[in-house]
C-alpha atoms as a PDB file:
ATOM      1  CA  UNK A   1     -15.130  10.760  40.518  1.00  0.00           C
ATOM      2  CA  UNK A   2     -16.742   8.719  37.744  1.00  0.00           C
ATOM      3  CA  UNK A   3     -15.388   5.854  35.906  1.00  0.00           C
ATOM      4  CA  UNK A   4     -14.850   6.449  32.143  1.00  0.00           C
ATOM      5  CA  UNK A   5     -17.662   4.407  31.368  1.00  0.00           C
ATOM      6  CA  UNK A   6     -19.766   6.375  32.923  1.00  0.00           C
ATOM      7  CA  UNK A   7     -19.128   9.942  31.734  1.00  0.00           C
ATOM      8  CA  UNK A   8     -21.013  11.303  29.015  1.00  0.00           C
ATOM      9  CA  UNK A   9     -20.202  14.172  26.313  1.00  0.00           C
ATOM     10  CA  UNK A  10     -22.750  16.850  25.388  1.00  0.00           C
ATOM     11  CA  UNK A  11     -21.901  15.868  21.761  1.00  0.00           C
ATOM     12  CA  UNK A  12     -23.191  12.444  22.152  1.00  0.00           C
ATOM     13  CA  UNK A  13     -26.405  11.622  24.161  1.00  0.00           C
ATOM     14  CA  UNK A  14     -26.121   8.545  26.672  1.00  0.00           C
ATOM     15  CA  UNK A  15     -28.701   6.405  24.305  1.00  0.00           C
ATOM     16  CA  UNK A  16     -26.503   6.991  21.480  1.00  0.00           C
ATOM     17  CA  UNK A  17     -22.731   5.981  23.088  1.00  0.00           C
ATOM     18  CA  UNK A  18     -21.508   2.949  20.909  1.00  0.00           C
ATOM     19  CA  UNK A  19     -21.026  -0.405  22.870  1.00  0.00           C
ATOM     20  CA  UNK A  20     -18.384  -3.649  21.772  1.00  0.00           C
ATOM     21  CA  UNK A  21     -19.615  -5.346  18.483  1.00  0.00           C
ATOM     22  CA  UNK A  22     -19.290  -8.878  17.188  1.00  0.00           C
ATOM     23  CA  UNK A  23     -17.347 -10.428  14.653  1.00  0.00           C
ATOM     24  CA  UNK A  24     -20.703 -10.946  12.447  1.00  0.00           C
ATOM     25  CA  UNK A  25     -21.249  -7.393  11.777  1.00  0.00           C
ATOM     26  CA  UNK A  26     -18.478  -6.850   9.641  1.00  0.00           C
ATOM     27  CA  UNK A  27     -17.689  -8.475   5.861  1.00  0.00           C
ATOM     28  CA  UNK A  28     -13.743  -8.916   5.684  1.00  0.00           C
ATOM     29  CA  UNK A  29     -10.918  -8.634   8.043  1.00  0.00           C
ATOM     30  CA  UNK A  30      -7.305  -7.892   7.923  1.00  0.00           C
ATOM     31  CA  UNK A  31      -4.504  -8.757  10.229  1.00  0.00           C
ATOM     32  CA  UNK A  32      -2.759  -6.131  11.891  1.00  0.00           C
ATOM     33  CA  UNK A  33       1.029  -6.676  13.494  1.00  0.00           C
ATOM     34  CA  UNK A  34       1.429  -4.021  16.802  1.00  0.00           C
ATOM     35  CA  UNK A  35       4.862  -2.341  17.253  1.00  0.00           C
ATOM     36  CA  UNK A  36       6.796  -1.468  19.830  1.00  0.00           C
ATOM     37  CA  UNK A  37       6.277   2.253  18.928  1.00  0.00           C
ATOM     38  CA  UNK A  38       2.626   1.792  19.161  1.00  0.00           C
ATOM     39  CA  UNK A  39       2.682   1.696  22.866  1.00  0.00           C
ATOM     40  CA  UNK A  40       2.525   5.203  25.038  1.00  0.00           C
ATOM     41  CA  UNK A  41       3.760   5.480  28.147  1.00  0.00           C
ATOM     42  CA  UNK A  42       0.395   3.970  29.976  1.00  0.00           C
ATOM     43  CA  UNK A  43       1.468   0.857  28.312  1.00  0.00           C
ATOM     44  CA  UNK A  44      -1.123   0.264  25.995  1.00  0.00           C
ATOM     45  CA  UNK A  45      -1.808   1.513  21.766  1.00  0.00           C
ATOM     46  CA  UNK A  46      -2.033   5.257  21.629  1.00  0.00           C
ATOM     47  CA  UNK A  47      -4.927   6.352  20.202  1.00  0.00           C
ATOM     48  CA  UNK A  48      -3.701   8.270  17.491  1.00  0.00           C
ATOM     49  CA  UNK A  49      -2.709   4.383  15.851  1.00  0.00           C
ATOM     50  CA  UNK A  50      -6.401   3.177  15.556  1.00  0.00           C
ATOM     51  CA  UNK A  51      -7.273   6.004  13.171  1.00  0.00           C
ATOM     52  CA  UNK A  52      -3.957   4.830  11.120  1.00  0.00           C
ATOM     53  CA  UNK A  53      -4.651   0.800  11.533  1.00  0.00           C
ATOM     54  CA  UNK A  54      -8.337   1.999  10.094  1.00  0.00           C
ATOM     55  CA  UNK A  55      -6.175   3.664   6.483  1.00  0.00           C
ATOM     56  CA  UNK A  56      -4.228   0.587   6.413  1.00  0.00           C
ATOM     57  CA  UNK A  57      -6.774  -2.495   6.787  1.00  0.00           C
ATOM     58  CA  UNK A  58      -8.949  -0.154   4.173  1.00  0.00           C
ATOM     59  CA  UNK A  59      -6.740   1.397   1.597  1.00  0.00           C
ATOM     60  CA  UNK A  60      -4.767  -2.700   1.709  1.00  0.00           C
ATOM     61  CA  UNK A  61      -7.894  -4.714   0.680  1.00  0.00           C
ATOM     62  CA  UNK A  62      -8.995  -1.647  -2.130  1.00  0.00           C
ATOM     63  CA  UNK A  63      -5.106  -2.227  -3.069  1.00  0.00           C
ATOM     64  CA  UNK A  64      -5.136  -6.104  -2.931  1.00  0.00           C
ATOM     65  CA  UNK A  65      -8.385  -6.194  -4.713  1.00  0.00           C
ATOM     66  CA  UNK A  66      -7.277  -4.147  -7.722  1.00  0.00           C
ATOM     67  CA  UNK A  67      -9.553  -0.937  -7.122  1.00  0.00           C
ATOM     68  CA  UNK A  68      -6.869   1.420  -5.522  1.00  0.00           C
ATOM     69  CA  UNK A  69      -3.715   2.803  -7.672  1.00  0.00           C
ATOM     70  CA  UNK A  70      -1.810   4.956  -5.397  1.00  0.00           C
ATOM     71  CA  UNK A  71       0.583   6.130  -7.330  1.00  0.00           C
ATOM     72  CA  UNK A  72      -0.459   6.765 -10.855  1.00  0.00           C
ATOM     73  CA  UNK A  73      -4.965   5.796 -10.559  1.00  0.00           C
ATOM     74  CA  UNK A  74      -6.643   8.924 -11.452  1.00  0.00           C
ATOM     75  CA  UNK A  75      -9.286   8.356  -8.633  1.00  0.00           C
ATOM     76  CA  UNK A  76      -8.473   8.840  -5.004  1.00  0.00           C
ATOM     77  CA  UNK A  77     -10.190   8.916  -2.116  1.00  0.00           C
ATOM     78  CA  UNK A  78      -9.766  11.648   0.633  1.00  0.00           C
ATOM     79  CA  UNK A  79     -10.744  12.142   4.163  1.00  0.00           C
ATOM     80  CA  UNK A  80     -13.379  14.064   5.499  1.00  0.00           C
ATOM     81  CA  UNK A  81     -14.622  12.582   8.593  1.00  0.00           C
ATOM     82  CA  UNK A  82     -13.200   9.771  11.042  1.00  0.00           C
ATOM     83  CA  UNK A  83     -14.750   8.566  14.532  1.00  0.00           C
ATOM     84  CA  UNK A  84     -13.482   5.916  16.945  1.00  0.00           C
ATOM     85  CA  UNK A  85     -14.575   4.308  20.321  1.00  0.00           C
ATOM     86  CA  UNK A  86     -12.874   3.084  22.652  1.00  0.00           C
ATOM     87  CA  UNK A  87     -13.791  -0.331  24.671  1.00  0.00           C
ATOM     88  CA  UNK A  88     -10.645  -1.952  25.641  1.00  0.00           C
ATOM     89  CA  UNK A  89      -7.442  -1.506  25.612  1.00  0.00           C
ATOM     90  CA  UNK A  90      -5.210  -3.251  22.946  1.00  0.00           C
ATOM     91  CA  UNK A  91      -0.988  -3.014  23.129  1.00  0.00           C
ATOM     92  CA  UNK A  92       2.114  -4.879  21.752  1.00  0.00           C
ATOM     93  CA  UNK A  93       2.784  -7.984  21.294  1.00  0.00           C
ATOM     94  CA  UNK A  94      -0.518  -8.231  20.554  1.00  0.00           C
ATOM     95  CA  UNK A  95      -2.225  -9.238  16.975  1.00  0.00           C
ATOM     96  CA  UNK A  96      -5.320  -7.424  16.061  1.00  0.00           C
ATOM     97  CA  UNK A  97      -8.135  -8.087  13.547  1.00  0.00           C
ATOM     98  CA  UNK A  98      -9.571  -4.800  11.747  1.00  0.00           C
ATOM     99  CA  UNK A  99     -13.334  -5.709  10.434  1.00  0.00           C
ATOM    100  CA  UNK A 100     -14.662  -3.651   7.549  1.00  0.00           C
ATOM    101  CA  UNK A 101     -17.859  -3.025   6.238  1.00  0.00           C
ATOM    102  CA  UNK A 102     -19.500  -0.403   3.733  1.00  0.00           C
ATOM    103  CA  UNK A 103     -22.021   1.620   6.225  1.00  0.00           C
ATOM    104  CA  UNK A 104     -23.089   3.881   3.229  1.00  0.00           C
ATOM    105  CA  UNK A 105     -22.342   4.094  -0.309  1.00  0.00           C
ATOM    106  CA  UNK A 106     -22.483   7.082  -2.270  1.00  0.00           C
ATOM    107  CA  UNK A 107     -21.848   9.014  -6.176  1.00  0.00           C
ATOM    108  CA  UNK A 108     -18.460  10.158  -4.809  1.00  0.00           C
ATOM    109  CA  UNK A 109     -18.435   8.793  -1.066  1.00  0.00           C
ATOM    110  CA  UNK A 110     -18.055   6.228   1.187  1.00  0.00           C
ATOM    111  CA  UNK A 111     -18.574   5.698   4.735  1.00  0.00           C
ATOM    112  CA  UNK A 112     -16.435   2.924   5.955  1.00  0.00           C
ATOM    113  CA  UNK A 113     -17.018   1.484   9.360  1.00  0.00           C
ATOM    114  CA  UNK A 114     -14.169  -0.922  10.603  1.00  0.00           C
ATOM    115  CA  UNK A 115     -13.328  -2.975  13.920  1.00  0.00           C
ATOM    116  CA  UNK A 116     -10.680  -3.303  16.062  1.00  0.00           C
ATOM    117  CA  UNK A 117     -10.387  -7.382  17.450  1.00  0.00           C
ATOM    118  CA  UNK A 118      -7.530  -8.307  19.962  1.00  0.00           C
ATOM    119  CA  UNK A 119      -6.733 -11.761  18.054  1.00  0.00           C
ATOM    120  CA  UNK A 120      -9.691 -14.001  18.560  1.00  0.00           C
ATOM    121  CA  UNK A 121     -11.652 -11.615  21.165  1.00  0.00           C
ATOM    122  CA  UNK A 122     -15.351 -11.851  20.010  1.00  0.00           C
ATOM    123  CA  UNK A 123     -15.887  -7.920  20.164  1.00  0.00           C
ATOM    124  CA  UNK A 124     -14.201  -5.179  19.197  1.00  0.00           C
ATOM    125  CA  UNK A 125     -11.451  -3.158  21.513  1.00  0.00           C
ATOM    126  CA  UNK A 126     -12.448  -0.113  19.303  1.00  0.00           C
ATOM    127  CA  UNK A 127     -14.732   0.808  16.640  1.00  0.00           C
ATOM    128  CA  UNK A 128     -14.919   3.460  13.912  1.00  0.00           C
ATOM    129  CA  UNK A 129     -16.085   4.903  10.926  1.00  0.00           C
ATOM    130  CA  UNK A 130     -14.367   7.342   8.293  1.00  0.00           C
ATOM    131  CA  UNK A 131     -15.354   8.879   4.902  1.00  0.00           C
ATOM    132  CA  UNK A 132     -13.791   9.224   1.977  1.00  0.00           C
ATOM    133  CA  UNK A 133     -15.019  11.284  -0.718  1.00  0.00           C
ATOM    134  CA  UNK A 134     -13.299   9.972  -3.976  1.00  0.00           C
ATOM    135  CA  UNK A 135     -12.019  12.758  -6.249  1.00  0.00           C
ATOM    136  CA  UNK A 136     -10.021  13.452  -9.320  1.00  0.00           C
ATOM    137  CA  UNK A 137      -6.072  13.040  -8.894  1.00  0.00           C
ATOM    138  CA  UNK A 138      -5.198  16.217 -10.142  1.00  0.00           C
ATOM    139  CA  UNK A 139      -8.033  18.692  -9.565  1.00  0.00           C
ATOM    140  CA  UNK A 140      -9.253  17.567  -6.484  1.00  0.00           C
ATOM    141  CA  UNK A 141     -12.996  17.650  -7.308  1.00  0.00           C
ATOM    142  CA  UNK A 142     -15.482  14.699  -6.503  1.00  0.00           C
ATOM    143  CA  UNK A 143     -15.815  12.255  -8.800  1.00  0.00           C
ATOM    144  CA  UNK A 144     -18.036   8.947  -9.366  1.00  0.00           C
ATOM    145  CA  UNK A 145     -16.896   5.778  -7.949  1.00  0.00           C
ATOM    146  CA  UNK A 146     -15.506   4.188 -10.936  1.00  0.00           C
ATOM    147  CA  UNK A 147     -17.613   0.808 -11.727  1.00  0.00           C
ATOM    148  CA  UNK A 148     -14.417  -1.826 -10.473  1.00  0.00           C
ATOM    149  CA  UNK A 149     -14.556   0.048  -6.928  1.00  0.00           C
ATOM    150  CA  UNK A 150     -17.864   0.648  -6.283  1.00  0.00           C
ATOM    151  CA  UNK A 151     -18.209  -3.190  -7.317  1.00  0.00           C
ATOM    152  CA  UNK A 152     -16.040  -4.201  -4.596  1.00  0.00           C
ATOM    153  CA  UNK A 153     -16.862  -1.894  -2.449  1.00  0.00           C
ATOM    154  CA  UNK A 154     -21.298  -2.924  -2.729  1.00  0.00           C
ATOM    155  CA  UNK A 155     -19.511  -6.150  -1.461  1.00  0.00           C
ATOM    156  CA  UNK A 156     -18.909  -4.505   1.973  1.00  0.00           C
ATOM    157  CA  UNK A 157     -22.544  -3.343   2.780  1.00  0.00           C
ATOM    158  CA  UNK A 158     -23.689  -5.195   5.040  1.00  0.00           C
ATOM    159  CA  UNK A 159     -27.513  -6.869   4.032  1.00  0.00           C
ATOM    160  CA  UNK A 160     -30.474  -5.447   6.012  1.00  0.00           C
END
């Protein structure tokens, strides 16, 4: 039998599988509370949480930063794709950091790539990307980032 680490997916080819990152590679973080609920019965955070931690650390700081109207803004953004990797476990009580960054910036799109930090760790317990294609409130078509977002959101890319 071989150790999780260790296994390999035809989808992804062993030079390609993800390791921890640092703190440094991502722009802004976001505190995250864990719940109770959070944990499954192998006593750590359920996957399924990380992809919803990932919606809330993003959709927040677009909210907090005056780019994001969810209930009456014209613009919203949708999901097309998510990924996320798994390096160490996280679970309740514990605090964790989400790091975001802008991997690529489109006309309509985004391609967010976030962090998962247990509170203080120096790499991340999970990391992720996820797209969302901004589109028109009411007809659903892609739209172009309006100035104020793509503003803030150029202020995610990280240089190089």
């Amino acid at each position: 039998m071989t150790s999780p680490a260790s296994t390999s997916c035809a989808c992804v080819p062993a030079a390609a599988r993800p390791a921890p990152q640092a703190r440094s590679a991502y722009r802004v973080f976001r505190c995250i509370a864990t719940r109770w609920a959070d944990n499954d019965m192998y006593g750590h955070v359920n996957n399924v949480v990380y992809y919803g931690w990932f919606d809330t650390a993003v959709n927040a700081y677009l909210i907090e930063q005056g780019v994001l109207d969810i209930h009456a803004g014209q613009t919203i953004g949708l999901v097309v794709e998510t990924r996320c990797n798994y390096f160490a476990p996280l679970a309740f009580p514990q605090t964790v950091e989400a790091g975001i960054r802008v991997a690529r910036l489109g006309g309509s799109s985004v391609c967010y790539e976030l962090g998962l930090f247990a509170q203080g760790a120096p790499r991340t317990a999970a990391a992720g990307h996820f797209i969302h294609v901004y589109v028109d409130r009411a007809s659903r078509r892609p739209v172009p980032l309006p100035p104020a977002l793509r503003a803030v959101l150029q202020a995610l890319v990280m240089p190089g």
